[in-house]
Each structure stands twice: as C-alpha cells, then as structure tokens.
N, C-alpha and C. Protein backbone atom coordinates (compact mmCIF):
# COMPACT_ATOMS: atom_id res chain seq x y z
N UNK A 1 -0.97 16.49 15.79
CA UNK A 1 -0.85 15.76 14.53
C UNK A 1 0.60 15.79 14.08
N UNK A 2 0.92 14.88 13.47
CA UNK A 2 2.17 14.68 12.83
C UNK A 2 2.64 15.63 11.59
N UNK A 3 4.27 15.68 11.62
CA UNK A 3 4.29 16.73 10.02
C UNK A 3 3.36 16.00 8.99
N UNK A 4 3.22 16.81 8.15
CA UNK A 4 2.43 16.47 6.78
C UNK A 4 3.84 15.83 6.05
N UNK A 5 4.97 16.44 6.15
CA UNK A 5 6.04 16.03 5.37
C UNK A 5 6.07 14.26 5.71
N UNK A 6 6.69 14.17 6.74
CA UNK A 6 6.47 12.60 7.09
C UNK A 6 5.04 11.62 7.33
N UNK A 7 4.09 11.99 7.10
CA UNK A 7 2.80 11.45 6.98
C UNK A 7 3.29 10.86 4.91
N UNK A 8 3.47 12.08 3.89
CA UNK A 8 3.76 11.68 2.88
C UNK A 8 4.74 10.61 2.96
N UNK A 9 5.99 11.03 3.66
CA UNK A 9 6.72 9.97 3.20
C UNK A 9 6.61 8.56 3.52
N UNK A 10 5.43 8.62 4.55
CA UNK A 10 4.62 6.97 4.77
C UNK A 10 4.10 6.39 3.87
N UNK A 11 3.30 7.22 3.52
CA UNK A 11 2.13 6.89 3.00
C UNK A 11 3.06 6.60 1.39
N UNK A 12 4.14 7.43 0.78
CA UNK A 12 4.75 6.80 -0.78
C UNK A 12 5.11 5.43 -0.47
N UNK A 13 5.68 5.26 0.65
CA UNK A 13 6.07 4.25 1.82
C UNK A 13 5.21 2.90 1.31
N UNK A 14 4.54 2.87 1.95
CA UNK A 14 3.36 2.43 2.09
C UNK A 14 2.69 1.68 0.65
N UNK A 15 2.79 3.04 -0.35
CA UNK A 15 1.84 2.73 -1.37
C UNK A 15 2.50 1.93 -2.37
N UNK A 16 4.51 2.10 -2.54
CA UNK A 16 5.35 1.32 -3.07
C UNK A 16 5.52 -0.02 -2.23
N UNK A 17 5.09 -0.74 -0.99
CA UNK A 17 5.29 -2.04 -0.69
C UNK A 17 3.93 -2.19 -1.19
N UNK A 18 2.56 -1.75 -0.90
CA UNK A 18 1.50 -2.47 -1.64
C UNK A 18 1.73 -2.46 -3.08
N UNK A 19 2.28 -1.54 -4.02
CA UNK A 19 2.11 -1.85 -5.58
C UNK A 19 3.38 -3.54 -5.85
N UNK A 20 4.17 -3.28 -4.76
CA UNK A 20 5.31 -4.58 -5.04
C UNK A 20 4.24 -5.80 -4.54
N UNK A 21 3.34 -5.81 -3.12
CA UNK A 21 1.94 -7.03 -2.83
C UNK A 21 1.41 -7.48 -3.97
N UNK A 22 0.59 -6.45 -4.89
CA UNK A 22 -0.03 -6.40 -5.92
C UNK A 22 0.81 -6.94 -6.97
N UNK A 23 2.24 -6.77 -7.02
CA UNK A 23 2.50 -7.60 -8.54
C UNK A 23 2.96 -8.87 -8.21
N UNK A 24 3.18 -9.21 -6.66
CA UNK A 24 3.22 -10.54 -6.13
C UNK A 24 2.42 -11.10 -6.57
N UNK A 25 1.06 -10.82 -6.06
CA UNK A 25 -0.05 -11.33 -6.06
C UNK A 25 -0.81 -11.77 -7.34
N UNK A 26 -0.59 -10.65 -8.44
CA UNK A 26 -0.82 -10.98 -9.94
C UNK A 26 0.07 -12.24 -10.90
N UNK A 27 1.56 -12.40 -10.15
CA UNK A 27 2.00 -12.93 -10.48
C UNK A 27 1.23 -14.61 -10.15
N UNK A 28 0.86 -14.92 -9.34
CA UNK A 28 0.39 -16.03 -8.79
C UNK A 28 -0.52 -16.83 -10.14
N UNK A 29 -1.69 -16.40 -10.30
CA UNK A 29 -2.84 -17.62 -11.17
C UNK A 29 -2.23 -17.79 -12.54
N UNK A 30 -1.17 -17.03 -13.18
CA UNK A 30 -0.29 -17.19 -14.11
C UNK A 30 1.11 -16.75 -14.38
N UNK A 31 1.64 -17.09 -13.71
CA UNK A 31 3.07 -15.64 -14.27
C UNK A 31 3.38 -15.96 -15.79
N UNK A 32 3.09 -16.94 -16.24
CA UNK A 32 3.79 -16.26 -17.57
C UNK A 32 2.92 -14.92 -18.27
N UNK A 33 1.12 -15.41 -18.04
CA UNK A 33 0.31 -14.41 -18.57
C UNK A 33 0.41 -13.44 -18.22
N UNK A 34 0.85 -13.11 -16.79
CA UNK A 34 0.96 -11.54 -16.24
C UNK A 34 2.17 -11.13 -16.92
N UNK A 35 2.98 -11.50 -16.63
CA UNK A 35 4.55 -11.38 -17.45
C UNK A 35 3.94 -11.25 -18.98
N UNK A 36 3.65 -11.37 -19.65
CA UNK A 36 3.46 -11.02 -20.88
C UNK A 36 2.35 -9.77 -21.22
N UNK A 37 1.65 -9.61 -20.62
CA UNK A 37 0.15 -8.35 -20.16
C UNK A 37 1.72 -7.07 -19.67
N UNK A 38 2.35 -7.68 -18.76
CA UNK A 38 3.39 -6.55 -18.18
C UNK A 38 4.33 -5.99 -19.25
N UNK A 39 4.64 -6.80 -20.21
CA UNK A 39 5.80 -6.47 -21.44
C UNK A 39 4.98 -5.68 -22.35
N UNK A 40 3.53 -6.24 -21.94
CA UNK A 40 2.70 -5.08 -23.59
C UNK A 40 2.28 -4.28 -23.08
N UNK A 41 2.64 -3.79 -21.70
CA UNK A 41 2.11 -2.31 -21.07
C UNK A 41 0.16 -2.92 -20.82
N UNK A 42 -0.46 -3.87 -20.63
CA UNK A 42 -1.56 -4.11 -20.19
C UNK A 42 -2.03 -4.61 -18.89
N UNK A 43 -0.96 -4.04 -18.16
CA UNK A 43 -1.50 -4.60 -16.71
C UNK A 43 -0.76 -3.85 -15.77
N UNK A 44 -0.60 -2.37 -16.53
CA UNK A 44 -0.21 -1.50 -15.65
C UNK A 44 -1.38 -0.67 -14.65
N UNK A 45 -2.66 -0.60 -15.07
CA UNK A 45 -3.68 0.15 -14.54
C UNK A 45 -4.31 -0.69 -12.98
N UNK A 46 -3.71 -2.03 -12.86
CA UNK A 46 -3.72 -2.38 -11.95
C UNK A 46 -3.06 -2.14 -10.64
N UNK A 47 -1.49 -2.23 -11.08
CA UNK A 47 -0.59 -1.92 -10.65
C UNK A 47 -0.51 -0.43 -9.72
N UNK A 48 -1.00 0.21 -10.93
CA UNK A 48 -0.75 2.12 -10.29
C UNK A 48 -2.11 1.91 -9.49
N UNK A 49 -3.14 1.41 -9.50
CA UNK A 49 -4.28 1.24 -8.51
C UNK A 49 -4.03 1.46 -7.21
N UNK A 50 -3.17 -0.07 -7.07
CA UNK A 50 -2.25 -0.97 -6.04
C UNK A 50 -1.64 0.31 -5.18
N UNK A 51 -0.98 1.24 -5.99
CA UNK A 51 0.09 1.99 -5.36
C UNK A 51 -0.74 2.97 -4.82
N UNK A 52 -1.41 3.78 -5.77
CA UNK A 52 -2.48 4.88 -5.13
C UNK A 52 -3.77 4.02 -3.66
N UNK A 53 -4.09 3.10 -4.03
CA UNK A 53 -4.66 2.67 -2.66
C UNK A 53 -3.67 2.65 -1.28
N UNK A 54 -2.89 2.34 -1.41
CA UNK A 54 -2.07 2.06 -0.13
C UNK A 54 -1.55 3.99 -0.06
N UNK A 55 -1.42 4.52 -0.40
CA UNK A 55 -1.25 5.88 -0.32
C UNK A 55 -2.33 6.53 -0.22
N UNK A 56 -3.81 6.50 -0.18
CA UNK A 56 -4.91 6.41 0.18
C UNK A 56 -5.34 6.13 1.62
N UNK A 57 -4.91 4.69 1.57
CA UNK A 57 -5.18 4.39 2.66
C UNK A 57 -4.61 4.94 3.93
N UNK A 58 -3.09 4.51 3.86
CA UNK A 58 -2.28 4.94 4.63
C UNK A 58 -2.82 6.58 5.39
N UNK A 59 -2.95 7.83 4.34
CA UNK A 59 -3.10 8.76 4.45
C UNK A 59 -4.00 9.12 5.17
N UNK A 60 -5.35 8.51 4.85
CA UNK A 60 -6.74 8.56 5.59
C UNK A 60 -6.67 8.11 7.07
N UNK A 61 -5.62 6.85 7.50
CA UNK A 61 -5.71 6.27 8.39
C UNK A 61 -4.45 7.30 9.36
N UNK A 62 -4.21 8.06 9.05
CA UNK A 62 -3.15 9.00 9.82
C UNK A 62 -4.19 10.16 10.11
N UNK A 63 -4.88 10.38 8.98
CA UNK A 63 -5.41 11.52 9.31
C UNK A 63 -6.80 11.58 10.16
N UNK A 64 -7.27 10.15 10.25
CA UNK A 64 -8.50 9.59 11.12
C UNK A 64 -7.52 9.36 12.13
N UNK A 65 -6.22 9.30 12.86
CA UNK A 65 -6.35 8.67 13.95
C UNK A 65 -6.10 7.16 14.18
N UNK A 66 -6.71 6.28 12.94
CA UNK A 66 -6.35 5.32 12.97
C UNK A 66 -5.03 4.40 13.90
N UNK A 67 -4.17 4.74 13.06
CA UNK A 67 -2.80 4.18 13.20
C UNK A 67 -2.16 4.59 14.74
N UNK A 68 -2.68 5.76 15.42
CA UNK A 68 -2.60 6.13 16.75
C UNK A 68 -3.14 5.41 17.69
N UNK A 69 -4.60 5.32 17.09
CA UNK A 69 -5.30 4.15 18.13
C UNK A 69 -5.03 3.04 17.76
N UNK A 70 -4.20 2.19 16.73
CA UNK A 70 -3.59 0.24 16.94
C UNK A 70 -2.53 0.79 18.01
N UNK A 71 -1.57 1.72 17.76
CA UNK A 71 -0.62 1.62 18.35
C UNK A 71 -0.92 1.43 19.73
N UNK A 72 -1.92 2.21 20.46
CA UNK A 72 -2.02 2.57 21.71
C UNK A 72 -2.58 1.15 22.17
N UNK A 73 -3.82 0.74 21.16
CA UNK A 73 -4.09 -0.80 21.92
C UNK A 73 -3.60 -1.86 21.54
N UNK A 74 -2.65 -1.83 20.56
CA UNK A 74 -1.72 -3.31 20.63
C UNK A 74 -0.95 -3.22 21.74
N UNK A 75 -0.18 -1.92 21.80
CA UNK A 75 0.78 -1.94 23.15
C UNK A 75 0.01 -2.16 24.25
N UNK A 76 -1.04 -2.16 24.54
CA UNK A 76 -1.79 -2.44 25.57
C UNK A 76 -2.05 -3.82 25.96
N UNK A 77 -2.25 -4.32 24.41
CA UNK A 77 -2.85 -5.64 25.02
C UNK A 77 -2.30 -7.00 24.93
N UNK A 78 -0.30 -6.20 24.75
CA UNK A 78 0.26 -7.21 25.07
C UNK A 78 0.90 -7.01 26.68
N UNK A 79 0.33 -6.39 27.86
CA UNK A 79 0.43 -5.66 28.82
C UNK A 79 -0.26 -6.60 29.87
C-alpha cells in the first residue's frame, strides 16, 4: 500500500478540483442566482459537499484498490 501521507495529499487533490466541478457546474442553470446564493453565504453547503465527496471518494478508491486496478487495465488495453 501506498504512504498514507500521499494517499491524503490526493485525495485534498482530488476533493479541491471536484469542489472547483461543482461550482462550475452550479454556475450553469443560473449564474447570476448562484452568484448571488454565493455572496449571502447560501450555497456554501453544497460546495463543501462537492469537496468532502471527492476526498471520500478518492480515499476509498485507494484504499479498495480501485485506482490500482484502472491503472493496470487501461495500460493493458491499450496493448
């Protein structure tokens, strides 16, 4: 298994490009409304969601193995 130290620093990794997905993505069906929810502090509980899932995820999927086994069969099955 990998350090725990660098598994974290994936996974903050990780959980700061999904919370930046997530305010992409909110931005979309309105930006001015999100932009204004964002200035009154009401659309932060989404946001920190965003970040803790992908640091979730990430984490689980290191510690299942996951991310070991794409690696092994993408490299494979461009072979």
């Amino acid at each position: 298994m990998r350090p725990v130290k660098d598994i974290i620093i994936e996974s903050l990794v990780v959980g700061v490009a999904t919370l930046g997905l997530g305010f992409i993505i909110m931005l979309f069906p309105s930006p001015s409304k999100f932009m204004q929810q964002f200035r009154e502090g009401r659309a932060e509980a989404p946001l920190v969601g965003c970040f803790f899932l992908g640091v979730i995820f990430h984490s689980l999927a290191e510690v299942t193995h996951i991310n070991e086994w794409y690696v092994k069969t993408r490299a494979n099955a461009w072979t």
